[in-house]
Protein backbone atom coordinates (compact mmCIF):
# COMPACT_ATOMS: atom_id res chain seq x y z
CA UNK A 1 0.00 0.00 0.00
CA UNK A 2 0.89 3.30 -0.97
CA UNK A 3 -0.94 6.27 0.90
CA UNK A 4 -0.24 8.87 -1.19
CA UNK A 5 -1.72 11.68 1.06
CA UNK A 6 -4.21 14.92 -0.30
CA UNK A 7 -3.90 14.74 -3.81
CA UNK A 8 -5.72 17.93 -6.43
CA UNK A 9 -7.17 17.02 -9.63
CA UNK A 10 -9.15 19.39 -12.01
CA UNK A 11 -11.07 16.04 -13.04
CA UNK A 12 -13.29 14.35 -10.07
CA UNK A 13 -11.71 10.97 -9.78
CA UNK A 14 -13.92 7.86 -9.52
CA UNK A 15 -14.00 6.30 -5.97
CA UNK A 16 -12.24 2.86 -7.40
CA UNK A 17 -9.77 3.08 -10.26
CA UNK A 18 -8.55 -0.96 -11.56
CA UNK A 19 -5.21 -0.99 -13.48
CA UNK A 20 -3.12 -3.67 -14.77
CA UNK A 21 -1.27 -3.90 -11.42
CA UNK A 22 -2.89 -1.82 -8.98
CA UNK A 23 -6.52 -0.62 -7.22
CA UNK A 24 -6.73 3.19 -6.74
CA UNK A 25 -9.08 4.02 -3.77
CA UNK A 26 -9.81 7.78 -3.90
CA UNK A 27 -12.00 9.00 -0.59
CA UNK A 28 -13.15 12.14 0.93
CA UNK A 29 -13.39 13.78 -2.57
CA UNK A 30 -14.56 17.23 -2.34
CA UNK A 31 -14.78 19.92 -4.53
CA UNK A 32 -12.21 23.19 -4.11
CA UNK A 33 -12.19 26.42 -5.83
CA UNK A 34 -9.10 28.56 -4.85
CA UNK A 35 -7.53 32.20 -6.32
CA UNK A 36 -4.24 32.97 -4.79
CA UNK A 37 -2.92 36.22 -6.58
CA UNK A 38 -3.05 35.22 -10.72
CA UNK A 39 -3.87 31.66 -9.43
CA UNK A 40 -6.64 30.20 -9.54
CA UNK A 41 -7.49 26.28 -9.23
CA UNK A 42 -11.09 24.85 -9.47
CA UNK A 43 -11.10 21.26 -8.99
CA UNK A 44 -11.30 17.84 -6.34
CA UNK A 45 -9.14 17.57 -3.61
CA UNK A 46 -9.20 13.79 -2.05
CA UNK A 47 -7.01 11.18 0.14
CA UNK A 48 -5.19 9.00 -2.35
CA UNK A 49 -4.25 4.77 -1.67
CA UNK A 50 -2.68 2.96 -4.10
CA UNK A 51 -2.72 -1.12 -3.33
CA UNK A 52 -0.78 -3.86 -5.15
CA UNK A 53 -4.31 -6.20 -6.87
CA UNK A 54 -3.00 -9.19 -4.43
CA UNK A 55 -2.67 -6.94 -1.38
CA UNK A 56 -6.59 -5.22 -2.09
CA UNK A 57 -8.06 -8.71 -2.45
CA UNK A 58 -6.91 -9.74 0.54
CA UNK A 59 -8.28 -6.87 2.23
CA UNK A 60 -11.41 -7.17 0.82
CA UNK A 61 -11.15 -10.90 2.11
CA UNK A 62 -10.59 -9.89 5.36
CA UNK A 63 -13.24 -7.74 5.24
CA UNK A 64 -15.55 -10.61 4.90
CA UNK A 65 -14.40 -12.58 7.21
CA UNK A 66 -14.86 -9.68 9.89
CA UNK A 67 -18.69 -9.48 8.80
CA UNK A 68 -18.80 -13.67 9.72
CA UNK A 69 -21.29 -14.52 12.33
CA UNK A 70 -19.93 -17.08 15.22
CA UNK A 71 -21.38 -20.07 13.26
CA UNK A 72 -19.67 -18.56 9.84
CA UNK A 73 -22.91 -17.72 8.32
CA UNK A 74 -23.55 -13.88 7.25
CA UNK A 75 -26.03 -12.11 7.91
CA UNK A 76 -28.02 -11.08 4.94
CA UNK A 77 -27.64 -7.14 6.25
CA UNK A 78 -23.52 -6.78 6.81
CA UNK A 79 -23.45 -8.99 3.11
CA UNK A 80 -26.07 -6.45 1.10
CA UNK A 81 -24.16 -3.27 3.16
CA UNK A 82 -20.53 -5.13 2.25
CA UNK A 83 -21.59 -5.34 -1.56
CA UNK A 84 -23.36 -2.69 -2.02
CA UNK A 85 -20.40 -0.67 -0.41
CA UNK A 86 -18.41 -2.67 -2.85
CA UNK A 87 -20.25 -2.03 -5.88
CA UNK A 88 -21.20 1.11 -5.35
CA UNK A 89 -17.48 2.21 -4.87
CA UNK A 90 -16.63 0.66 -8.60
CA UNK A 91 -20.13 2.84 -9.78
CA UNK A 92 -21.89 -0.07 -10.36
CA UNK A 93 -25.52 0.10 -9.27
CA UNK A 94 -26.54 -3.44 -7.49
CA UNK A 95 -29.80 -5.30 -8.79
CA UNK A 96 -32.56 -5.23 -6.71
């Protein structure tokens, strides 16, 4: 994992970003409009983690074994929050 901190874009990144060797998880995006002197930026300004594909799948992994009830079952509520969570972060709308 890389944390790569606040990062400034004039383009409002998308939560998840999937390359051919990494996941890109952009959070607390919010919109900034600054003027310092001639200056002037109007853009996003968001936290920035970049995780090695094997490293994010095992966090996601993780994840899901943290939502396991004592008996290993899941509870239909902490799966449809965990994928919706999921899905929604990658823009994709669930079915329902």
């Amino acid at each position: 994992m890389t944390n790569h901190g606040k990062t400034r874009s004039t383009v409002q990144p998308e939560p998840i970003i999937i390359d051919e060797y990494s996941v890109w998880v952009h959070s607390n995006i919010e919109p900034i409009s600054e003027s310092t002197g001639d200056y002037e930026f109007d853009g996003f300004e968001y936290d920035m983690i970049q995780y090695d594909k094997n490293e994010y799948i095992r966090l996601m992994a993780e994840r899901v074994d943290n939502i396991a009830e004592p008996d290993g079952d899941y509870s239909q509520k902490e799966m449809n929050a965990f994928v919706e969570g999921m899905m929604g972060g990658a823009g994709i709308e669930p079915d329902r």
